[in-house]
C-alpha atoms as a PDB file:
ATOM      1  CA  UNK A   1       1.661  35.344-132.011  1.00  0.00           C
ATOM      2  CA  UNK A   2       4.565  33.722-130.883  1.00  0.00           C
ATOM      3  CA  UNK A   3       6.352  35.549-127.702  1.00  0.00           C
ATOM      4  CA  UNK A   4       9.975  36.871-127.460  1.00  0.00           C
ATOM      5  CA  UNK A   5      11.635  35.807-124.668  1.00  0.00           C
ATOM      6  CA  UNK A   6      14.999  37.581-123.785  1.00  0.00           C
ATOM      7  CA  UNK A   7      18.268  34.965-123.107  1.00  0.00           C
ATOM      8  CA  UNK A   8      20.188  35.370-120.592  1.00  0.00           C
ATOM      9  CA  UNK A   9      23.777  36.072-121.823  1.00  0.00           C
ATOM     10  CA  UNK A  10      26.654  33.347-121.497  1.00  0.00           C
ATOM     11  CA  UNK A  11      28.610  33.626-118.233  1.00  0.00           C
ATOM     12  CA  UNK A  12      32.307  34.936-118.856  1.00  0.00           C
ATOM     13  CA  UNK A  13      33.567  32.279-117.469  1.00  0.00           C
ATOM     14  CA  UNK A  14      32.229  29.574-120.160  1.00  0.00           C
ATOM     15  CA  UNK A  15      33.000  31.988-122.854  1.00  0.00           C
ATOM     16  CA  UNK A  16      36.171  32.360-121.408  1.00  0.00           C
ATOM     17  CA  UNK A  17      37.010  28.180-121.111  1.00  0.00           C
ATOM     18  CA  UNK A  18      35.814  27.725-124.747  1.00  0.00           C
ATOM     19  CA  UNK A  19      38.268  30.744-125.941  1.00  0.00           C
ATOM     20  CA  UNK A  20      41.082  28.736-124.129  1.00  0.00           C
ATOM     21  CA  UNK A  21      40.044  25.777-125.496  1.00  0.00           C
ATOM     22  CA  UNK A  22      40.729  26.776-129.099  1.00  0.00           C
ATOM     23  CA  UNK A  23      37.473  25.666-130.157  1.00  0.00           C
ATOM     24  CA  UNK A  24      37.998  22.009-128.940  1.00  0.00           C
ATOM     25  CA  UNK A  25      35.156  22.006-126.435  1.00  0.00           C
ATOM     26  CA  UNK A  26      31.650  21.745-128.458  1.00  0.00           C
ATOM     27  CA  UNK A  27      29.037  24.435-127.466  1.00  0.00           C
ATOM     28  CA  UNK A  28      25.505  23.555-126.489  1.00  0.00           C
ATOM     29  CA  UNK A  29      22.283  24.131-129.131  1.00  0.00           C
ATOM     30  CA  UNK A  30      21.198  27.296-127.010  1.00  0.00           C
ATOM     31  CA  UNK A  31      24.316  28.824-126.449  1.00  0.00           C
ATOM     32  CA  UNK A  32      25.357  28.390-130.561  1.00  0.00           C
ATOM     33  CA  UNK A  33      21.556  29.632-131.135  1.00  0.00           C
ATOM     34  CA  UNK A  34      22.300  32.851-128.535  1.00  0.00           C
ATOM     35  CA  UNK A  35      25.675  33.554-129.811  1.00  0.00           C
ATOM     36  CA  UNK A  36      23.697  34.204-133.616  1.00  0.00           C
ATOM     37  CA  UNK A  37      21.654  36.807-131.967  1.00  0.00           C
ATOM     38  CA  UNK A  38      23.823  38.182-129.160  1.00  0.00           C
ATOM     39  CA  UNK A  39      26.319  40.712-130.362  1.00  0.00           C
ATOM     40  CA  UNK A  40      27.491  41.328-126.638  1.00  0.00           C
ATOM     41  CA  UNK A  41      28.225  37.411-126.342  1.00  0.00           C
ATOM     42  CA  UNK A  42      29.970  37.349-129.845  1.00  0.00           C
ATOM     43  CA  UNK A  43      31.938  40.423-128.912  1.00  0.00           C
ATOM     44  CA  UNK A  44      33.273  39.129-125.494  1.00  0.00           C
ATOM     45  CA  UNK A  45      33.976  35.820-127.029  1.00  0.00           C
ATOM     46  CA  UNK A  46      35.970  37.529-129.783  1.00  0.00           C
ATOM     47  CA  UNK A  47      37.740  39.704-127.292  1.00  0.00           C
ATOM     48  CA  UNK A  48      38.860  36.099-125.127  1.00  0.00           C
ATOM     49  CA  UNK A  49      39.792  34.503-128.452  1.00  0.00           C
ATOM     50  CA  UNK A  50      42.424  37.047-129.550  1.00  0.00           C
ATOM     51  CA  UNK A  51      43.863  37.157-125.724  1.00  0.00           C
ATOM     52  CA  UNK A  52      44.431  33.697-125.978  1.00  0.00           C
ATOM     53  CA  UNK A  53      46.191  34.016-129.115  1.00  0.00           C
ATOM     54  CA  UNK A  54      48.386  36.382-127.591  1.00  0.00           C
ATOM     55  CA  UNK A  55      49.238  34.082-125.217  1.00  0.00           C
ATOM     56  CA  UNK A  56      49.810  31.105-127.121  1.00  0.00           C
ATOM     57  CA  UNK A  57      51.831  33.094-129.588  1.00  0.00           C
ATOM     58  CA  UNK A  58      54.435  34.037-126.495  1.00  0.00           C
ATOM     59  CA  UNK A  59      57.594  31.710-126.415  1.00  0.00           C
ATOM     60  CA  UNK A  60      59.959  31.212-123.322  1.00  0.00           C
ATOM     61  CA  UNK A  61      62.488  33.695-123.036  1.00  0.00           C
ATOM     62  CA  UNK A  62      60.611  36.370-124.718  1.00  0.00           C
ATOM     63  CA  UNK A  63      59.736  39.480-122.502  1.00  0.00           C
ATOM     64  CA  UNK A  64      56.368  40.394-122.157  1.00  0.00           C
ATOM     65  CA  UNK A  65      56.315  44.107-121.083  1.00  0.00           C
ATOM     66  CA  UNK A  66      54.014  45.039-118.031  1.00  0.00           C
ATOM     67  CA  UNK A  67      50.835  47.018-119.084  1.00  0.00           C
ATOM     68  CA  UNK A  68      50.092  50.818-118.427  1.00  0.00           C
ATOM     69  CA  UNK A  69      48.394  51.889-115.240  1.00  0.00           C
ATOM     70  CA  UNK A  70      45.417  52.941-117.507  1.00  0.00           C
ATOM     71  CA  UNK A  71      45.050  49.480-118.491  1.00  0.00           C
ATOM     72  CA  UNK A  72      44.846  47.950-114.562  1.00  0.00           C
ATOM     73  CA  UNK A  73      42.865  51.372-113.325  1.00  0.00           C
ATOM     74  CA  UNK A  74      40.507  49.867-116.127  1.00  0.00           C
ATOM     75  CA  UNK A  75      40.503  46.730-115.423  1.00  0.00           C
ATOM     76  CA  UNK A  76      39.786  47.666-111.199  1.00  0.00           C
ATOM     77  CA  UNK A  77      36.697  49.948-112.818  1.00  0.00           C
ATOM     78  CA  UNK A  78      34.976  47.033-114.374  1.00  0.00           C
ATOM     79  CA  UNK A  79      35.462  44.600-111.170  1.00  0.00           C
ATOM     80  CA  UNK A  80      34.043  47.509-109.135  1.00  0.00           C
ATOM     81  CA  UNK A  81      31.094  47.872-111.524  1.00  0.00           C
ATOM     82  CA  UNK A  82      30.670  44.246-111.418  1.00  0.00           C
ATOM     83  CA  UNK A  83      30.686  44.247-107.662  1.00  0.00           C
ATOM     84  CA  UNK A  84      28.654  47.472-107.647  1.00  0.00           C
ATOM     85  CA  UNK A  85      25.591  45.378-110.355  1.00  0.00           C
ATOM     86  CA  UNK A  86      25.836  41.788-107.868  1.00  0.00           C
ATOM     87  CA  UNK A  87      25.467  43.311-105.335  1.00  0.00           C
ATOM     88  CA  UNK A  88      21.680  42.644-103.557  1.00  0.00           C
ATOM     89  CA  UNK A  89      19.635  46.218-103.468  1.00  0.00           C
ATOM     90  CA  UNK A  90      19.218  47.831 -99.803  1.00  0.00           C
ATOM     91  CA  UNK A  91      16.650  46.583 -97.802  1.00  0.00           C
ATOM     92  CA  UNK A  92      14.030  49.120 -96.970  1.00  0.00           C
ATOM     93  CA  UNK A  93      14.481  50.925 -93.634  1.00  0.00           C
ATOM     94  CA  UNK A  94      12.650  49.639 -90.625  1.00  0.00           C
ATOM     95  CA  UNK A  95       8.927  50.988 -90.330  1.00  0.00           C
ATOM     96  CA  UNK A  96       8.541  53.487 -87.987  1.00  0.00           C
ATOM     97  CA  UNK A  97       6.563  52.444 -84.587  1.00  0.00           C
ATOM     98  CA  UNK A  98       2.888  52.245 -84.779  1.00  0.00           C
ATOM     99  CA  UNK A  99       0.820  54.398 -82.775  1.00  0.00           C
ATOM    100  CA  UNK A 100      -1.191  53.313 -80.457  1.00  0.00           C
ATOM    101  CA  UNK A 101      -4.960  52.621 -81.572  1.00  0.00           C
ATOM    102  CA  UNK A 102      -7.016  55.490 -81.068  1.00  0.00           C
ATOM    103  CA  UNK A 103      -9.600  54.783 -78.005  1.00  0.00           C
ATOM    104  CA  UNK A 104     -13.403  54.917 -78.445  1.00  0.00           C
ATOM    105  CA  UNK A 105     -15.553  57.914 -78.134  1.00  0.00           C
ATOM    106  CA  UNK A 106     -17.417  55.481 -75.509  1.00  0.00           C
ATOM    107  CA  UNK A 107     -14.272  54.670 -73.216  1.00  0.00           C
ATOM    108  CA  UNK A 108     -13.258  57.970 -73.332  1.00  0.00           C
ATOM    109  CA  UNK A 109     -17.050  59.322 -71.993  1.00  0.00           C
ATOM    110  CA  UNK A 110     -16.701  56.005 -69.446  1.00  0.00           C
ATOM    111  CA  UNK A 111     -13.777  57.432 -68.073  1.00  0.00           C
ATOM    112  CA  UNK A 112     -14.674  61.164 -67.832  1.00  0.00           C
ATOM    113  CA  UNK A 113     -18.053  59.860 -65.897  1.00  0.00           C
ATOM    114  CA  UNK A 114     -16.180  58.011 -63.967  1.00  0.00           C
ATOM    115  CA  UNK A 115     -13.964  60.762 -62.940  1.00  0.00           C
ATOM    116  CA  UNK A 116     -16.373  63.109 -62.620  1.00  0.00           C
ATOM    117  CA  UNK A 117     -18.440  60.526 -60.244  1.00  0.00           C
ATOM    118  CA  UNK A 118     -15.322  59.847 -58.580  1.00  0.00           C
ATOM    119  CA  UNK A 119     -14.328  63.918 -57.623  1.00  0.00           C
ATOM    120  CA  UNK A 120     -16.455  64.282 -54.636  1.00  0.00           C
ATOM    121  CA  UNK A 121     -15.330  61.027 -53.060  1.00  0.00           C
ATOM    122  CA  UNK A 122     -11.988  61.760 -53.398  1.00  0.00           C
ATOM    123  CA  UNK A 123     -12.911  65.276 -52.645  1.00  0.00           C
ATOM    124  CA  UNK A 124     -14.191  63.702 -48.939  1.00  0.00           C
ATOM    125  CA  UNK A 125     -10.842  61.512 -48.790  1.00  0.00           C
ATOM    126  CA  UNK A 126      -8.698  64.317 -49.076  1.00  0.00           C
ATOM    127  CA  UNK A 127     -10.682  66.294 -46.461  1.00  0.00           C
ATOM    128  CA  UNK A 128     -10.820  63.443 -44.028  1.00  0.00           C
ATOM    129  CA  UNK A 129      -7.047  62.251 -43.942  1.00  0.00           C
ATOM    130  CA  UNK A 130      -5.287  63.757 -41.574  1.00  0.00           C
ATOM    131  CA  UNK A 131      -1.665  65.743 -42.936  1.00  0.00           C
ATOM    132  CA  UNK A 132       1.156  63.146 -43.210  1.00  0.00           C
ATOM    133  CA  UNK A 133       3.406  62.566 -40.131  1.00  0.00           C
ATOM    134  CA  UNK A 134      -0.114  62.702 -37.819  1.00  0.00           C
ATOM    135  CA  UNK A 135      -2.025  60.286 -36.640  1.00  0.00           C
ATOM    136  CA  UNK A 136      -5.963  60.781 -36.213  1.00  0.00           C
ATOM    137  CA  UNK A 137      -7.342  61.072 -33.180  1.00  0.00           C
ATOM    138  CA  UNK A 138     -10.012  58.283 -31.974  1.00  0.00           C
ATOM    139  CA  UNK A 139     -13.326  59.058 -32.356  1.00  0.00           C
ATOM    140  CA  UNK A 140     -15.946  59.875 -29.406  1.00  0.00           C
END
């Protein structure tokens, strides 16, 4: 079974050139081949053909009349939805610090024998040091 494989539209820009070209510039085999299936393609070329014909169709000395607001508040929506679809997607916060790995059941006993072993020596320091600020006496 043969697979379908979607095609990427044509860029605005070439559908564009060939629309101000008047049909002068020939079009590739895949892009005539895409613009038979492609209704969005065909659509937007359509819609660059007829503003080209407006413009050819304009003589010096005629005025052209400014558009609406509504038309350039539509026109800024698209380029913001353009810029809003190009732009990359967020990159995922930062992960949070790791905590540090667990100690072993066996260090932990090492260190409470330790301690424990270690109490009545520092038990016999503590008794033996004289207070801070005296000085021990010499022995007989």
């Amino acid at each position: 079974m043969a697979e379908w494989r979607a095609l990427p539209h044509i860029p605005s820009a070439e559908l564009a050139a060939h629309a101000l070209d008047g049909g002068r510039a020939a079009w590739d085999a895949d892009a005539v081949r895409h613009l038979g299936l492609c209704l969005t393609c065909r659509e937007r070329l359509t819609a660059y053909e007829r503003a080209a014909a407006a413009g050819r169709r304009h003589r010096p000395g005629e005025t052209l009349h400014p558009p609406p607001a509504r038309v350039w508040a539509a026109v800024r929506a698209h380029l913001d939805a353009d810029r809003r679809r190009t732009r990359p997607p967020p990159l995922p916060p930062p992960p949070s610090p790791v905590p540090p790995p667990a100690r072993s059941l066996r260090g932990a006993c090492r260190r409470a024998w330790r301690a424990l072993l270690g109490a009545p020596e520092a038990v016999r320091l503590r008794l033996t040091r004289p207070p801070p600020g005296r000085r021990r006496r010499p022995g007989p």
